[in-house]
N, C-alpha and C. Protein backbone atom coordinates (compact mmCIF):
# COMPACT_ATOMS: atom_id res chain seq x y z
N UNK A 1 6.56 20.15 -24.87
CA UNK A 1 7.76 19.46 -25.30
C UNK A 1 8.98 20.27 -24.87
N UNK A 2 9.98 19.49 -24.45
CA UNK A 2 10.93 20.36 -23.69
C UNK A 2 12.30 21.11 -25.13
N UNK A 3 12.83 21.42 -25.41
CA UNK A 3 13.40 22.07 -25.98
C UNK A 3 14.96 21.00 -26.15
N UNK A 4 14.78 21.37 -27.58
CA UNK A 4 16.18 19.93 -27.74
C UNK A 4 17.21 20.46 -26.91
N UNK A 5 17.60 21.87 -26.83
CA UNK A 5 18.53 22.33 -26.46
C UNK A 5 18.91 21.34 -24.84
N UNK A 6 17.61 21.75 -24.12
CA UNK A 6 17.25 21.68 -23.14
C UNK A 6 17.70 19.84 -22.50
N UNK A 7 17.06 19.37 -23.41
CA UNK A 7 17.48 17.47 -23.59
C UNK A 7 18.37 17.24 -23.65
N UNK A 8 19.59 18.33 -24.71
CA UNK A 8 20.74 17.74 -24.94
C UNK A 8 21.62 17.47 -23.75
N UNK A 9 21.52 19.18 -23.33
CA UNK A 9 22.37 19.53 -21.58
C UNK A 9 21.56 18.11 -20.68
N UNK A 10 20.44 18.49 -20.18
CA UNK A 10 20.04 17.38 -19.46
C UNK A 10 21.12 15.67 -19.72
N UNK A 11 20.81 15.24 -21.04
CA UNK A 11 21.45 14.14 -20.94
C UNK A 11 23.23 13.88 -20.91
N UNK A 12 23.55 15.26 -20.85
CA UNK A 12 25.06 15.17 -20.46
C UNK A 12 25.09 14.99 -19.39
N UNK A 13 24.79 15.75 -18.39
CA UNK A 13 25.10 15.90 -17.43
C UNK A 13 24.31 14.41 -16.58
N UNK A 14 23.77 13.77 -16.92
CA UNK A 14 22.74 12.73 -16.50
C UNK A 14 24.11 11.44 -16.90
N UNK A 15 24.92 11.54 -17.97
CA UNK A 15 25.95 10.67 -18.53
C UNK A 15 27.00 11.19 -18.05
N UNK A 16 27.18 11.81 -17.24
CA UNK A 16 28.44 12.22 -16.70
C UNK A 16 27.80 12.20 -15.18
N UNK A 17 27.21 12.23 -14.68
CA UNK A 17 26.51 11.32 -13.61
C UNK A 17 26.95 9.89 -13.37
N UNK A 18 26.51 9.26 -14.59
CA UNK A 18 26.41 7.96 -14.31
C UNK A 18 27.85 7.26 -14.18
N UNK A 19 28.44 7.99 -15.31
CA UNK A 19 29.65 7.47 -15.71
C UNK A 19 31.44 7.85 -14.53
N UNK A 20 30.47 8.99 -13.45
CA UNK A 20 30.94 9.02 -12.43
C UNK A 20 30.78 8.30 -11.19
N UNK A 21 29.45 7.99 -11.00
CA UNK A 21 28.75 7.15 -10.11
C UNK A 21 29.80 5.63 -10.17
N UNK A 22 29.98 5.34 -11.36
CA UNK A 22 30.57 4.15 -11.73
C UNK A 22 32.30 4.08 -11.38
N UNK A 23 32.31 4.89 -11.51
CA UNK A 23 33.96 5.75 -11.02
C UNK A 23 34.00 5.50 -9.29
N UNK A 24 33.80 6.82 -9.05
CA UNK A 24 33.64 7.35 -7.84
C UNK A 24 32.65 6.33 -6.51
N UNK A 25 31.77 6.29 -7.05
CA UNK A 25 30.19 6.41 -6.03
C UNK A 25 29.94 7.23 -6.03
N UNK A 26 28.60 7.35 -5.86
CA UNK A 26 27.55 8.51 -5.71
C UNK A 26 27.57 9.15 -4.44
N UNK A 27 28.23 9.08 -3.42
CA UNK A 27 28.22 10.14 -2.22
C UNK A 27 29.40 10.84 -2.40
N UNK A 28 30.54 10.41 -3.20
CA UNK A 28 32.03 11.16 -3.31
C UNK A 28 31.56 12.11 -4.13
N UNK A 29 30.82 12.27 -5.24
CA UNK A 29 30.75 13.17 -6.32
C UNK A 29 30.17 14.40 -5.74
N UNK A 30 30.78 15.53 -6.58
CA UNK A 30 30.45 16.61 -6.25
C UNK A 30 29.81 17.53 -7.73
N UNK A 31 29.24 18.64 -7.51
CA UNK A 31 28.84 19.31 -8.88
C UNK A 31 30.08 19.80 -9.57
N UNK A 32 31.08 20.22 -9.31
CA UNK A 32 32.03 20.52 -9.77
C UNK A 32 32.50 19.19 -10.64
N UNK A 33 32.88 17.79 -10.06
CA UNK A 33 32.93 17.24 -11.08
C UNK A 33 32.39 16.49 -11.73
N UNK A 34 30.67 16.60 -11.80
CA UNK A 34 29.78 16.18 -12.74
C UNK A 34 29.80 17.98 -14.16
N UNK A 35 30.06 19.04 -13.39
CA UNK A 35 30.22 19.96 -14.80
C UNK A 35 31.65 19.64 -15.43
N UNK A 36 32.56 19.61 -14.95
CA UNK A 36 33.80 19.30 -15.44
C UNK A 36 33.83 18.17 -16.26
N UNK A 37 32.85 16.93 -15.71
CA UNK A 37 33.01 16.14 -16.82
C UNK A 37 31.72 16.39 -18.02
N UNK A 38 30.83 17.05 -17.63
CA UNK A 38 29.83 17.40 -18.69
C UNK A 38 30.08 18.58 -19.82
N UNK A 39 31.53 18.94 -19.46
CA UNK A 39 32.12 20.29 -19.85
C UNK A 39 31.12 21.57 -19.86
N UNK A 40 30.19 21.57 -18.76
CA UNK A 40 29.07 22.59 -18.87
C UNK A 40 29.93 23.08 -17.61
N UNK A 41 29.14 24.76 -17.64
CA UNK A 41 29.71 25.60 -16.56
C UNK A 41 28.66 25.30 -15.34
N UNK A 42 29.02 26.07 -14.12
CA UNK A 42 28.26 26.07 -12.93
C UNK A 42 26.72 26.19 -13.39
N UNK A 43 26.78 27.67 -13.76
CA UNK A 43 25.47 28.19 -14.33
C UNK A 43 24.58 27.55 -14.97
N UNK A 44 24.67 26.58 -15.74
CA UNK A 44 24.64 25.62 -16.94
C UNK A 44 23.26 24.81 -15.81
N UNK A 45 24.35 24.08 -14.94
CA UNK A 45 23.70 23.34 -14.25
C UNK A 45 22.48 23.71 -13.62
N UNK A 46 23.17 24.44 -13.06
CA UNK A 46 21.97 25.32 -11.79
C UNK A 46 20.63 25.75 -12.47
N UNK A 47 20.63 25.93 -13.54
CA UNK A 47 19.74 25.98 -14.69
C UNK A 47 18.54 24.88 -14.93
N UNK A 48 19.35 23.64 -14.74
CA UNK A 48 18.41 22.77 -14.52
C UNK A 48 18.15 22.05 -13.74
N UNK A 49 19.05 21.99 -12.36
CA UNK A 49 18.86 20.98 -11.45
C UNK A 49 19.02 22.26 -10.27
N UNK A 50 18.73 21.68 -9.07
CA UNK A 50 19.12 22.51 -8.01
C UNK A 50 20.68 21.75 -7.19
N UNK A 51 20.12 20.16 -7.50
CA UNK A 51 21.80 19.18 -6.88
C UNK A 51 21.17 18.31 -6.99
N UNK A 52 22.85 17.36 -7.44
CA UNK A 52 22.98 15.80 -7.65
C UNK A 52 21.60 15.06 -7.76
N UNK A 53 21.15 15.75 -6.53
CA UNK A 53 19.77 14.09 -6.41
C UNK A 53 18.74 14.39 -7.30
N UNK A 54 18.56 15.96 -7.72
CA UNK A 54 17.70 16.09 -8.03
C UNK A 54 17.78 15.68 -9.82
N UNK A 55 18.90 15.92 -10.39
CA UNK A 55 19.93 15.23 -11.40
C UNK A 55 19.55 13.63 -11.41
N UNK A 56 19.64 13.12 -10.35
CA UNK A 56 19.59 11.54 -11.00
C UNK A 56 18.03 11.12 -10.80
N UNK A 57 17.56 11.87 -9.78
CA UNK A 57 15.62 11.51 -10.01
C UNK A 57 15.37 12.09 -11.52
N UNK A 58 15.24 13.26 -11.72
CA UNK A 58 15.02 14.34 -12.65
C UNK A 58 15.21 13.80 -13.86
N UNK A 59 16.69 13.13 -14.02
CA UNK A 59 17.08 12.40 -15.32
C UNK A 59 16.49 11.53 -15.89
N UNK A 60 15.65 10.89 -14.80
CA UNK A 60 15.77 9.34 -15.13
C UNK A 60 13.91 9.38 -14.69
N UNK A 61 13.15 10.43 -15.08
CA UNK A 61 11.82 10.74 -14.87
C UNK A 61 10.88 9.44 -15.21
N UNK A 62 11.49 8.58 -16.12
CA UNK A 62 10.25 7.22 -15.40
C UNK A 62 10.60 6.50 -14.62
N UNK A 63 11.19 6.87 -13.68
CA UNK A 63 11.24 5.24 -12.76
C UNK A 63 10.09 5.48 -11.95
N UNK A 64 9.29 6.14 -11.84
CA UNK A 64 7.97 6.14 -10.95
C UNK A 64 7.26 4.83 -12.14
N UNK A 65 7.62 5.00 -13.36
CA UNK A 65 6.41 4.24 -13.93
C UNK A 65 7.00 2.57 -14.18
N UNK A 66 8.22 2.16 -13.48
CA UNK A 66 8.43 0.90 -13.31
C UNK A 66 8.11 -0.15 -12.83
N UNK A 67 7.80 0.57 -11.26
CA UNK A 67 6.84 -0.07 -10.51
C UNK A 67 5.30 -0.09 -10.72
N UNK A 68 4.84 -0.77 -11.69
CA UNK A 68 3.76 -0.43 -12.08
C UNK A 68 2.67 -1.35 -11.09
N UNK A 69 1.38 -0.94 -10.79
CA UNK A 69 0.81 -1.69 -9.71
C UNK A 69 -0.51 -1.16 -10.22
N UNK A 70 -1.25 -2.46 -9.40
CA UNK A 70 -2.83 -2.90 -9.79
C UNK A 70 -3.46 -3.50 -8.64
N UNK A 71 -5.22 -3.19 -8.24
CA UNK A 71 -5.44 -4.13 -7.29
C UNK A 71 -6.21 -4.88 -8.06
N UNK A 72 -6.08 -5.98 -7.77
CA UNK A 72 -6.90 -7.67 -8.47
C UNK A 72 -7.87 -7.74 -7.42
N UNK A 73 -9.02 -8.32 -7.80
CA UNK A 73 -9.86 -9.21 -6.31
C UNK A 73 -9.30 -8.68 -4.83
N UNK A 74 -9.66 -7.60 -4.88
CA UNK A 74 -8.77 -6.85 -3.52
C UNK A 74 -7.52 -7.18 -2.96
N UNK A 75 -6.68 -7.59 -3.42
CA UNK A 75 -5.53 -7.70 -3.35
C UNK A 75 -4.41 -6.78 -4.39
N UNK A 76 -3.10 -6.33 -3.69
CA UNK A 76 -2.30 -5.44 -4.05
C UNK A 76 -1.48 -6.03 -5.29
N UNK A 77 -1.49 -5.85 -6.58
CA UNK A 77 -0.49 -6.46 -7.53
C UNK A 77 0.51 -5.62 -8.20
N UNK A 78 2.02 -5.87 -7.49
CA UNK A 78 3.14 -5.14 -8.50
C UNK A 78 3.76 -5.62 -9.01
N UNK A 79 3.75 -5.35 -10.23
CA UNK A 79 4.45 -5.97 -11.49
C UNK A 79 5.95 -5.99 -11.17
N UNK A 80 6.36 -6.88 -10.11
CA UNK A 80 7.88 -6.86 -9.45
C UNK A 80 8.65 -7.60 -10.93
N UNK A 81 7.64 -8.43 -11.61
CA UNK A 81 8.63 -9.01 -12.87
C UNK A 81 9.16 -7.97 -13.57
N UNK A 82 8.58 -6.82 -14.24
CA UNK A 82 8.61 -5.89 -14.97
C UNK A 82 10.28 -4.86 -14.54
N UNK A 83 9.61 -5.14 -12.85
CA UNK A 83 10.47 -4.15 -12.85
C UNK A 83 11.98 -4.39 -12.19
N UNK A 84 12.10 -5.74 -12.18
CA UNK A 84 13.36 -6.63 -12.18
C UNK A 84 13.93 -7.02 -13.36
N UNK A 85 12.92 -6.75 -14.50
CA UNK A 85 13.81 -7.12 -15.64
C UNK A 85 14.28 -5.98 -16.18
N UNK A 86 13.54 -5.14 -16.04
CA UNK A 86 13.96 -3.85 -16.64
C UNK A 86 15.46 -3.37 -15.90
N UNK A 87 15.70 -3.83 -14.45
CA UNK A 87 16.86 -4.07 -13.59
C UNK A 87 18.44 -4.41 -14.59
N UNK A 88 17.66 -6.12 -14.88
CA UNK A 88 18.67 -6.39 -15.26
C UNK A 88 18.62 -6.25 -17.11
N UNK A 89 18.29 -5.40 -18.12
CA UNK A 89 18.27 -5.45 -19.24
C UNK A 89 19.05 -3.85 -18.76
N UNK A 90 19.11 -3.12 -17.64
CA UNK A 90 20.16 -1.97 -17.45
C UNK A 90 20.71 -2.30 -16.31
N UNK A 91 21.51 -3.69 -16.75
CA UNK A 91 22.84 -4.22 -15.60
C UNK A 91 23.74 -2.82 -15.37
N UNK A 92 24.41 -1.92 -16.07
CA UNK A 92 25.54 -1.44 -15.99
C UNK A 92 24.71 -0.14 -15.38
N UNK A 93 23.69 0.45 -15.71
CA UNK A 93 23.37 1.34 -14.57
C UNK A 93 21.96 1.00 -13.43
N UNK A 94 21.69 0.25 -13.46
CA UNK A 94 21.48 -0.52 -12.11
C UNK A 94 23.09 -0.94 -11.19
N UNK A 95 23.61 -0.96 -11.82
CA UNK A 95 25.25 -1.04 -10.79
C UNK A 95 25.56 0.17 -10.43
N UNK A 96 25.65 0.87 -11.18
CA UNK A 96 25.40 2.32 -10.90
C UNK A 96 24.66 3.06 -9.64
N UNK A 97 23.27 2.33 -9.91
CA UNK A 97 22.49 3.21 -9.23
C UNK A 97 22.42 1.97 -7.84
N UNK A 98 22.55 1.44 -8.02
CA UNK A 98 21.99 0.01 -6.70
C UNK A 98 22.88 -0.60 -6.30
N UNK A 99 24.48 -0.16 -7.03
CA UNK A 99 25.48 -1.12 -6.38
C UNK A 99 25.99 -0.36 -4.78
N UNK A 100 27.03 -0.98 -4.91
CA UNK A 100 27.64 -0.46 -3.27
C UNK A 100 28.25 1.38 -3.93
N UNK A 101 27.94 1.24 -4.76
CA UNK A 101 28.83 2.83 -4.84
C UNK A 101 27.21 3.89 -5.64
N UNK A 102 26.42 3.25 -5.41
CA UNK A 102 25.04 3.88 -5.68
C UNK A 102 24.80 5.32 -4.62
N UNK A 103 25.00 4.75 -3.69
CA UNK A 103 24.33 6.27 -2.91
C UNK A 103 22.96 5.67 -2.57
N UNK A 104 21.98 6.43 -1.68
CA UNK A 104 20.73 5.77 -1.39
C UNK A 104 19.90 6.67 -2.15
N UNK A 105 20.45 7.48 -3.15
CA UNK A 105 18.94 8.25 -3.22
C UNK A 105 17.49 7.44 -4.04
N UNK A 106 17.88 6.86 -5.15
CA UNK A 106 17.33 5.62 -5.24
C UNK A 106 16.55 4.61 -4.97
N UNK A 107 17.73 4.31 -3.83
CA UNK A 107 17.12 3.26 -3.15
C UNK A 107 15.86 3.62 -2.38
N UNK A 108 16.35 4.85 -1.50
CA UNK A 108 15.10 5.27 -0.92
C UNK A 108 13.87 5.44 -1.94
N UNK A 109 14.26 6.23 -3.16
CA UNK A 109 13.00 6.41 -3.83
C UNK A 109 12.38 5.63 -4.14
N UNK A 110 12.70 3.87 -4.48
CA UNK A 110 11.89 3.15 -4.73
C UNK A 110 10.89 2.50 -3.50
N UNK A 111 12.23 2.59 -2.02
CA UNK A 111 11.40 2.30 -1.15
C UNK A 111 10.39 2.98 -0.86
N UNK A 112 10.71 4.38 -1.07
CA UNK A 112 9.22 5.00 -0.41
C UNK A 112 7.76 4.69 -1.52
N UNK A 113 8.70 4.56 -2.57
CA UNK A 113 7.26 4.08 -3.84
C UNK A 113 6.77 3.05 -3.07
N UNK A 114 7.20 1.88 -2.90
CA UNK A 114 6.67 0.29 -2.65
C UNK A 114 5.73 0.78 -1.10
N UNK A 115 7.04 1.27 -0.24
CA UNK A 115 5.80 1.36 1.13
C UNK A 115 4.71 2.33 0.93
N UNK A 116 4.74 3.24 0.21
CA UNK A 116 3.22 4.11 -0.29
C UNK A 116 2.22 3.30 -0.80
N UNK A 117 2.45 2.72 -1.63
CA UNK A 117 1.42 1.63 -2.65
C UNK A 117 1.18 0.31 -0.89
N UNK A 118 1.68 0.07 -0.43
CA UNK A 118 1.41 -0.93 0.75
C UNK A 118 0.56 -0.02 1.46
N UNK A 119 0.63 0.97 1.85
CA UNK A 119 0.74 1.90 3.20
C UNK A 119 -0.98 2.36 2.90
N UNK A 120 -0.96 2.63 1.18
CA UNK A 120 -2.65 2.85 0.85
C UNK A 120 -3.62 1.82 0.60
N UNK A 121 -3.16 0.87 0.21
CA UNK A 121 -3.64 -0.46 -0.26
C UNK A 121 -3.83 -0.68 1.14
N UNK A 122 -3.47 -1.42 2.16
CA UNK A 122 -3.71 -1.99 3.40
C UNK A 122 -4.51 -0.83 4.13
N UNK A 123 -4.16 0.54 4.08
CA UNK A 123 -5.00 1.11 4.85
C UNK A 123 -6.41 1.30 4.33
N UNK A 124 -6.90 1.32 3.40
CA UNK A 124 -8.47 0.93 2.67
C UNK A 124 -8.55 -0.51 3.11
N UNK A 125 -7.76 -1.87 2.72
CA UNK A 125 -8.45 -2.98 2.56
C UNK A 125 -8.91 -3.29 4.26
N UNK A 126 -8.07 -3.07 4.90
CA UNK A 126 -8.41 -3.16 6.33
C UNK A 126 -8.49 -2.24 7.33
N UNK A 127 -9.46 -1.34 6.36
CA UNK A 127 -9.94 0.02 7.39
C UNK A 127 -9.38 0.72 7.91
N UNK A 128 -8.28 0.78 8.35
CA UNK A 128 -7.44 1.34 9.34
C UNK A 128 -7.19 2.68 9.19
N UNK A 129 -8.06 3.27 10.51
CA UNK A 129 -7.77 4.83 10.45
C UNK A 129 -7.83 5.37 11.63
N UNK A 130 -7.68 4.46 13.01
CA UNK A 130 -6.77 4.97 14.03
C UNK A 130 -5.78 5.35 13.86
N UNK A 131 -4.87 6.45 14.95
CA UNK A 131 -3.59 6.96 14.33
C UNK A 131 -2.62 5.67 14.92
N UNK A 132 -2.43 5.20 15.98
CA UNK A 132 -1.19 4.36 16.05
C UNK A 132 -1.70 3.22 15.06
N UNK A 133 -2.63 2.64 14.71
CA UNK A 133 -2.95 1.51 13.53
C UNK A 133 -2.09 1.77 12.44
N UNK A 134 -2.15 3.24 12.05
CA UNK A 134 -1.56 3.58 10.81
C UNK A 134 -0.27 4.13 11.23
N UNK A 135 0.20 4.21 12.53
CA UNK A 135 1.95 3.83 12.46
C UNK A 135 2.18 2.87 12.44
N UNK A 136 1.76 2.01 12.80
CA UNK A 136 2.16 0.73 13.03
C UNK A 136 2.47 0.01 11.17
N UNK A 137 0.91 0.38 10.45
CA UNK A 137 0.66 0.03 9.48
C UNK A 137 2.04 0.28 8.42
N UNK A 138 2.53 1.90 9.00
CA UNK A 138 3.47 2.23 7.89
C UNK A 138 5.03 2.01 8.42
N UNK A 139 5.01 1.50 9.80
CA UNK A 139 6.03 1.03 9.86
C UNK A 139 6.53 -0.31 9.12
N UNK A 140 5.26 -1.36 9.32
CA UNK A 140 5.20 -2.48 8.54
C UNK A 140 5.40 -2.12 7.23
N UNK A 141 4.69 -1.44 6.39
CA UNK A 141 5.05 -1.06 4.82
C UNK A 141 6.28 -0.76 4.90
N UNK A 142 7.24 0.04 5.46
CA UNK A 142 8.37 0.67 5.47
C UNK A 142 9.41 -0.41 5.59
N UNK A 143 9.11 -1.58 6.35
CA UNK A 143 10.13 -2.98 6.73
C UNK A 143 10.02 -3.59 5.60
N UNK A 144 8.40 -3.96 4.68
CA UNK A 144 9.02 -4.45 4.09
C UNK A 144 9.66 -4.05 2.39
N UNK A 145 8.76 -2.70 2.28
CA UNK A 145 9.57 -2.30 1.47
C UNK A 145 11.46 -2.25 1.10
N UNK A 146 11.58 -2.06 2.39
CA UNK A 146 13.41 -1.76 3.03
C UNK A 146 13.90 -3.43 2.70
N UNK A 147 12.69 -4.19 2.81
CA UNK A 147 13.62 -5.70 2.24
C UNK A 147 13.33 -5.78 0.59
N UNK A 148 12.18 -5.67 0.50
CA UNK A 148 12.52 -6.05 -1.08
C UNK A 148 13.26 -5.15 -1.58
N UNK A 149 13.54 -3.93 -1.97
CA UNK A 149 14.72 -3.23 -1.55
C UNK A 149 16.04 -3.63 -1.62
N UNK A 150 16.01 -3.93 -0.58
CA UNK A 150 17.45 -4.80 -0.09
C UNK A 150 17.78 -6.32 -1.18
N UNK A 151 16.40 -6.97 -1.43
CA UNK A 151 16.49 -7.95 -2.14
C UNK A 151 17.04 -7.37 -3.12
N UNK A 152 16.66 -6.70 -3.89
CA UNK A 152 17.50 -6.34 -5.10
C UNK A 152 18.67 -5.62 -5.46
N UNK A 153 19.11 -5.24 -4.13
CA UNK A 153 20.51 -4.74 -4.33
C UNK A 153 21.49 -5.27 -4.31
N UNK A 154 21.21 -6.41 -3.37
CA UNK A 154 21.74 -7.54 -3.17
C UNK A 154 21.88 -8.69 -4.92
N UNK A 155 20.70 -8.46 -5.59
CA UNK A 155 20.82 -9.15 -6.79
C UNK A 155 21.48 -8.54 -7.76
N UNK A 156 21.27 -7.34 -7.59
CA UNK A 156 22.27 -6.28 -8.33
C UNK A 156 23.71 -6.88 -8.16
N UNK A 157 24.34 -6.63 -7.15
CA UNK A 157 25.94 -6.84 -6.47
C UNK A 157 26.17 -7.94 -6.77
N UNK A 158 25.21 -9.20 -7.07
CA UNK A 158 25.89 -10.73 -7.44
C UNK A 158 25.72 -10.65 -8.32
N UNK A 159 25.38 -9.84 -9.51
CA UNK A 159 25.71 -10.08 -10.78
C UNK A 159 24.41 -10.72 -11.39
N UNK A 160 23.33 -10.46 -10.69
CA UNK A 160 21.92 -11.16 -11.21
C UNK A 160 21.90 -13.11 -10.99
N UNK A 161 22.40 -13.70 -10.15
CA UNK A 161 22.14 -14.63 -10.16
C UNK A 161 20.55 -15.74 -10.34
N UNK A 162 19.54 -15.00 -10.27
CA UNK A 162 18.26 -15.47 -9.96
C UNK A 162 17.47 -14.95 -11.39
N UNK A 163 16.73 -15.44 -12.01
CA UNK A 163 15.66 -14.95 -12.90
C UNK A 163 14.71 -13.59 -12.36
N UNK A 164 14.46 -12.39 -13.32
CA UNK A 164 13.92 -11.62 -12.71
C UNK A 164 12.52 -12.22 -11.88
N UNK A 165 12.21 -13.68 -13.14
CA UNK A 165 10.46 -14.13 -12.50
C UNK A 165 11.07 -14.84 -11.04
N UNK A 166 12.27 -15.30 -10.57
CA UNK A 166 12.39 -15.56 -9.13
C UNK A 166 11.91 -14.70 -8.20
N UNK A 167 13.12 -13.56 -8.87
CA UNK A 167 12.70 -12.76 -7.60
C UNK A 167 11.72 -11.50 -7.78
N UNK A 168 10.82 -11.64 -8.80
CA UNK A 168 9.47 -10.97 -8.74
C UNK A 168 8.30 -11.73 -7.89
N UNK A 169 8.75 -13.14 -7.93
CA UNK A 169 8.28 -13.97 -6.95
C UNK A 169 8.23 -14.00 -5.38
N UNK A 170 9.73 -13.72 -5.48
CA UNK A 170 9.74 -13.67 -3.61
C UNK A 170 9.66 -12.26 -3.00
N UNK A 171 9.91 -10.94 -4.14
CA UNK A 171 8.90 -10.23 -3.60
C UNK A 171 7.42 -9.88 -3.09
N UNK A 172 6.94 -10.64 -4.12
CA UNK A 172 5.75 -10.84 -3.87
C UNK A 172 4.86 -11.55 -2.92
N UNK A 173 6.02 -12.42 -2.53
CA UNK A 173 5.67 -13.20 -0.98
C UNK A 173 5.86 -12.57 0.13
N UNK A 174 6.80 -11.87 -0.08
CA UNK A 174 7.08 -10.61 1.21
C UNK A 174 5.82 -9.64 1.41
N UNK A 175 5.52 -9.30 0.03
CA UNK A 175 4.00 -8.49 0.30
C UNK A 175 3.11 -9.15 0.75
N UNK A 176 3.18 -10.28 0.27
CA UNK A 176 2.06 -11.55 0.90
C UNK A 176 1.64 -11.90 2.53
N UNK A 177 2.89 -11.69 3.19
CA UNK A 177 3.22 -11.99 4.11
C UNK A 177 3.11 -10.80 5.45
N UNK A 178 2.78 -9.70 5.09
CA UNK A 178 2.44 -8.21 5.18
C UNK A 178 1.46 -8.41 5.79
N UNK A 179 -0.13 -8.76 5.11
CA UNK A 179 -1.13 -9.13 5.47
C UNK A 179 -1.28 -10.39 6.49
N UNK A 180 -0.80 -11.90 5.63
CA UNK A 180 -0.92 -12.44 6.26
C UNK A 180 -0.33 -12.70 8.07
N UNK A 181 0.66 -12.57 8.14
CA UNK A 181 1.63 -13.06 8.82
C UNK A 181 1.45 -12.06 10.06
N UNK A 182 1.44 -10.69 10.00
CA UNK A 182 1.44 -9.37 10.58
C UNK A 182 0.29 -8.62 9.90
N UNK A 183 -0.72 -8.62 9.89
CA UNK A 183 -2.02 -7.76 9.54
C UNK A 183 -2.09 -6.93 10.56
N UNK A 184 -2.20 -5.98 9.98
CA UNK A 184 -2.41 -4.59 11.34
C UNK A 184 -3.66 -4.75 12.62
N UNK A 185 -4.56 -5.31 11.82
CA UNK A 185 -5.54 -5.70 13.04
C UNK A 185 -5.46 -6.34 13.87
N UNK A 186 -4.63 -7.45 13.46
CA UNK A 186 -4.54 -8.44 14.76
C UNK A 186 -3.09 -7.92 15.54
N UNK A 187 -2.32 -6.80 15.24
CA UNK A 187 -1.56 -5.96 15.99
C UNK A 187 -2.09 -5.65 17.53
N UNK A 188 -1.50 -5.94 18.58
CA UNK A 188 -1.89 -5.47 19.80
C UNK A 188 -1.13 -4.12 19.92
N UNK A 189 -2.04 -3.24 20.44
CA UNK A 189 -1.86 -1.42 20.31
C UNK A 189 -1.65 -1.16 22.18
């Protein structure tokens, strides 16, 4: 168990993060004025983070468990509902973190979650363990991770127009479409 002390600092500086992110954007900010507004010193910080990114992963230690995923009848299942609603039930820091003043660190992190879970899933279901198969394979995971991705940043910035079950839906067709549409095997190498 981490030490209240320890929680308290953490969640300042994690709220003076955010509440800058929302300000600023996340590439203008600097440590100087995430301590200035956390009223903690240099030292303070350095204590628990090494920088910024490691501050807003670090802070925010479940978002690995958002994307939660399962295989069904050999097929890949991510709970994209779950983790679109959870999106929009934290509208104001999902704007934060996914709007135009987000920064990518984020973004990337979820992408690289989604194309990992593709990248292992497809490489078991369809064997693939030539080496260009499995560039190819993770280039494909990587495209479409980078769209669903994109899908939701995009839903972020309009203000949530769509039901999370929409667009847990048409992510899920994008994964769909992975296999079907572009299957690594029928890839010419």
């Amino acid at each position: 168990m981490i030490d209240r002390r320890v929680q308290k600092t953490r969640k300042i500086l994690s709220q003076a993060l955010v509440s800058l992110i929302l300000e600023k954007g996340y590439d203008a900010i600097t440590i100087q004025d995430i301590i200035d507004r956390a009223n903690v010193g240099r030292s303070t910080f350095y204590a628990h983070f090494e920088n910024k990114d490691q501050l807003l992963l670090v802070g925010n230690e479940n978002f690995r468990h958002i994307l939660k995923s399962k295989v069904e009848d050999g097929e890949l299942a991510i709970d994209f509902e779950f983790f679109f609603q959870h999106v929009a039930e934290n509208y104001d820091l999902a704007l934060a973190f996914f709007g135009k003043k987000g920064g990518h660190v984020l973004i990337d992190f979820f992408r690289d979650i989604i194309a990992d879970l593709l990248m292992k899933h497809y490489k078991t279901k369809q064997q693939v363990s030539e080496k260009m198969q499995l560039k190819m394979l993770g280039y494909q995971a990587d495209a479409v991770a980078t769209s669903i991705i994109r899908l939701l940043t995009l839903w972020v910035e309009d203000r949530l127009p769509f039901s999370a079950k929409a667009m847990a839906d048409v992510s899920n067709k994008m994964i769909k479409q992975l296999e079907e549409e572009s299957p690594i095997f029928k890839v010419a190498l």
